[in-house]
Protein backbone atom coordinates (compact mmCIF):
# COMPACT_ATOMS: atom_id res chain seq x y z
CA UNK A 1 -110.49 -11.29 110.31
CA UNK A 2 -110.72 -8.16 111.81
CA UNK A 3 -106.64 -7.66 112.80
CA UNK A 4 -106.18 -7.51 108.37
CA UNK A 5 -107.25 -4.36 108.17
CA UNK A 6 -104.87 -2.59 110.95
CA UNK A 7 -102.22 -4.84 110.13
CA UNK A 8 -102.48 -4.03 106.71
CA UNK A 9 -102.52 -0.14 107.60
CA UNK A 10 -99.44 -0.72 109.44
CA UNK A 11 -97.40 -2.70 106.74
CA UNK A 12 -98.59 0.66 104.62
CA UNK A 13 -97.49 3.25 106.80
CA UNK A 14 -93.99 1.45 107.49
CA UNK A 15 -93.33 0.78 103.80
CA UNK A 16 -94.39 4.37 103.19
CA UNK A 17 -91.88 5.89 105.93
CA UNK A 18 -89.26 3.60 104.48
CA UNK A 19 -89.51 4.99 101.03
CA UNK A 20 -89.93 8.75 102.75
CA UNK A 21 -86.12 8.14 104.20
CA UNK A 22 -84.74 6.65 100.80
CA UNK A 23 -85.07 9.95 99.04
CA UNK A 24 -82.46 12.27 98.21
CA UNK A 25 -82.18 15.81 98.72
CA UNK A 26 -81.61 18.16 95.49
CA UNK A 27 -77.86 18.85 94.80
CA UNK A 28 -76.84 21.74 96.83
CA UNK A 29 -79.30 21.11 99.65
CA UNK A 30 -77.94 19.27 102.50
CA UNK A 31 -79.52 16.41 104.03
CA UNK A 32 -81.47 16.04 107.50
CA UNK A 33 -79.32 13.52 108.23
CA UNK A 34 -75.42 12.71 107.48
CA UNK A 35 -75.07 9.66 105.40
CA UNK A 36 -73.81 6.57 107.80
CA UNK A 37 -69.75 6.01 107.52
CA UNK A 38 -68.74 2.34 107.20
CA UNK A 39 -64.85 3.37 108.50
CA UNK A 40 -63.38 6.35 110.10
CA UNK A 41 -62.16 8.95 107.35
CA UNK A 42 -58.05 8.20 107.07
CA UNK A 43 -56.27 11.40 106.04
CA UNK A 44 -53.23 9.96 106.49
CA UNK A 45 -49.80 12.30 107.41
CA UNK A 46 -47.20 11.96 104.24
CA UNK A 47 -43.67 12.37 104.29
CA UNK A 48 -41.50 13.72 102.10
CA UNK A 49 -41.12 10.80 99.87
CA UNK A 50 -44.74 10.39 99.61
CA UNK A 51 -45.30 7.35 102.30
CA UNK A 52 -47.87 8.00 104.19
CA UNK A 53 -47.58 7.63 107.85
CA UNK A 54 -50.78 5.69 109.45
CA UNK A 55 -51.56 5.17 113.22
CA UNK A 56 -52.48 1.33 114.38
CA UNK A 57 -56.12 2.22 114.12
CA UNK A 58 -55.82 3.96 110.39
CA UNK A 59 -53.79 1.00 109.28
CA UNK A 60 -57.10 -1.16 110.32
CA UNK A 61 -59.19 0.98 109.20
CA UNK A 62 -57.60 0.18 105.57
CA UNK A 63 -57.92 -3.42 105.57
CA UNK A 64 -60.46 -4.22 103.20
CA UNK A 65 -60.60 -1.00 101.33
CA UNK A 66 -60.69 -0.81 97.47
CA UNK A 67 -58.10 -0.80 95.44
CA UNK A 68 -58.68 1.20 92.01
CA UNK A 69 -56.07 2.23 89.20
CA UNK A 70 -55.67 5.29 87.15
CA UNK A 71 -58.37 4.07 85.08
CA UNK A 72 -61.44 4.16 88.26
CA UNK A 73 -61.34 0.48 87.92
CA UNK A 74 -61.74 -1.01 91.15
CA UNK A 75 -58.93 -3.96 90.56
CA UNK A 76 -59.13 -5.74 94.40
CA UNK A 77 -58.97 -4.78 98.00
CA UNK A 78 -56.22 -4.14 100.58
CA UNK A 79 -55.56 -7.34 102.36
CA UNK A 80 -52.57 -6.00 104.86
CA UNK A 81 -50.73 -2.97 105.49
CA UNK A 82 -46.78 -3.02 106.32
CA UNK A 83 -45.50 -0.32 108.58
CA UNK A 84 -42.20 0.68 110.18
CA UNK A 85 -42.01 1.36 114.10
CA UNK A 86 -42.48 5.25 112.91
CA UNK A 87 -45.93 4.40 111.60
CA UNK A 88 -44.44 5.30 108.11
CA UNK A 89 -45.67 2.43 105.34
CA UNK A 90 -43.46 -0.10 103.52
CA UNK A 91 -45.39 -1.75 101.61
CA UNK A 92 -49.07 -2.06 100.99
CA UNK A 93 -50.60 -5.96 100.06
CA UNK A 94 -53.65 -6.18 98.10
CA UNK A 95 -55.94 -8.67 96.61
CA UNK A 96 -56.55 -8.76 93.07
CA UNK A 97 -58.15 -10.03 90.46
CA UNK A 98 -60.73 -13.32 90.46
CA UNK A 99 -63.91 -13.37 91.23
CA UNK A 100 -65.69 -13.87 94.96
CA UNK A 101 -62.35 -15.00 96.17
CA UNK A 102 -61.86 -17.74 93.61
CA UNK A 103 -58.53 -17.01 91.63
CA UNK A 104 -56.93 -14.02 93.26
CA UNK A 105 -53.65 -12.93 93.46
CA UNK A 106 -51.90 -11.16 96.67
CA UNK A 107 -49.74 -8.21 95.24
CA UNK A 108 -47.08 -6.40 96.84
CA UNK A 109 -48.00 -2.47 96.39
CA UNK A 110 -45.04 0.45 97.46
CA UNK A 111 -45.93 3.69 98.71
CA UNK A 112 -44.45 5.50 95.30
CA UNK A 113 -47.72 3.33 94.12
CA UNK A 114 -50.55 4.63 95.53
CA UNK A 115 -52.60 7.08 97.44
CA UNK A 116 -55.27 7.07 100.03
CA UNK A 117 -58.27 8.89 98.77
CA UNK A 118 -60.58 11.05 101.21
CA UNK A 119 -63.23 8.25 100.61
CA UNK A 120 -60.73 5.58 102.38
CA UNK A 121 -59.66 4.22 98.61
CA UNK A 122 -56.32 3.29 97.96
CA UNK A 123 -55.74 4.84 93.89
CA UNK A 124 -52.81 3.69 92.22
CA UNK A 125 -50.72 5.12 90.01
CA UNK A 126 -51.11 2.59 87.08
CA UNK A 127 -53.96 1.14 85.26
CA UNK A 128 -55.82 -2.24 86.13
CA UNK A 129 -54.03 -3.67 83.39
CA UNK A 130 -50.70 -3.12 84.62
CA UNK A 131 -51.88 -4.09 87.69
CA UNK A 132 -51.97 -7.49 86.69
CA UNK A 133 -48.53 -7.59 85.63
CA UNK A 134 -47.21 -6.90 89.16
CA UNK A 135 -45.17 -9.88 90.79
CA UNK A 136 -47.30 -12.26 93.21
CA UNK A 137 -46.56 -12.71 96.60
CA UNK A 138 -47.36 -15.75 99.06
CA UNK A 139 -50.17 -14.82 101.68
């Protein structure tokens, strides 16, 4: 009976110091700590024709990125990357619509399609609607 009482104290002060590290800092203040990065930041090299030209590791660091259109919906995720022996890309291949894996389509996406975002996104150039339109591919 008598460990309920520190043990209690304990769950208090860790639930406490949990909350403490969930706050936010005001806008324009920056925080104690960076917020944690999932991928390395891709700012991937363009050439003249707008493909952008992605390193091995980039390229993986893609996989699995969103996949929005003009309109900021998020429309499915990047499921492989095609690249020349320059690095330049071909052709991007994403996953898209259905839900938890259940009825998606694999898409072929071209570089005069898209963009990489600072935040690792791939943004297209055409709306989540139109997205559906594009021709299916086999994966």
């Amino acid at each position: 009976m008598k460990w309920i009482v520190p043990a209690a104290t304990s769950m208090a002060l860790i639930a406490s110091s949990a909350a403490l590290a969930q706050t936010t800092s005001p806008s324009g203040t920056p925080s104690a700590t960076p917020p944690a990065a999932t991928a390395p930041s891709v700012q991937p090299k363009t050439t003249a024709d707008t493909a952008p030209m992605l390193t091995e590791k980039e390229a993986k660091a893609l996989i699995g990125a969103s996949v929005v259109g003009s309109d900021n919906e998020n429309v499915g995720e990047v499921a492989a990357i095609q690249r020349d022996s320059s690095g330049k890309v071909t052709e991007l291949h994403a996953d898209v619509g259905g839900f938890l894996g259940i009825g998606e389509s694999r898409v072929r996406i071209m570089p005069s399609q898209f963009t990489v975002t600072a935040d690792n996104k791939i943004k297209l150039n055409m709306t989540s609607e139109q997205v559906k339109t594009l021709p299916k591919i086999e994966s």
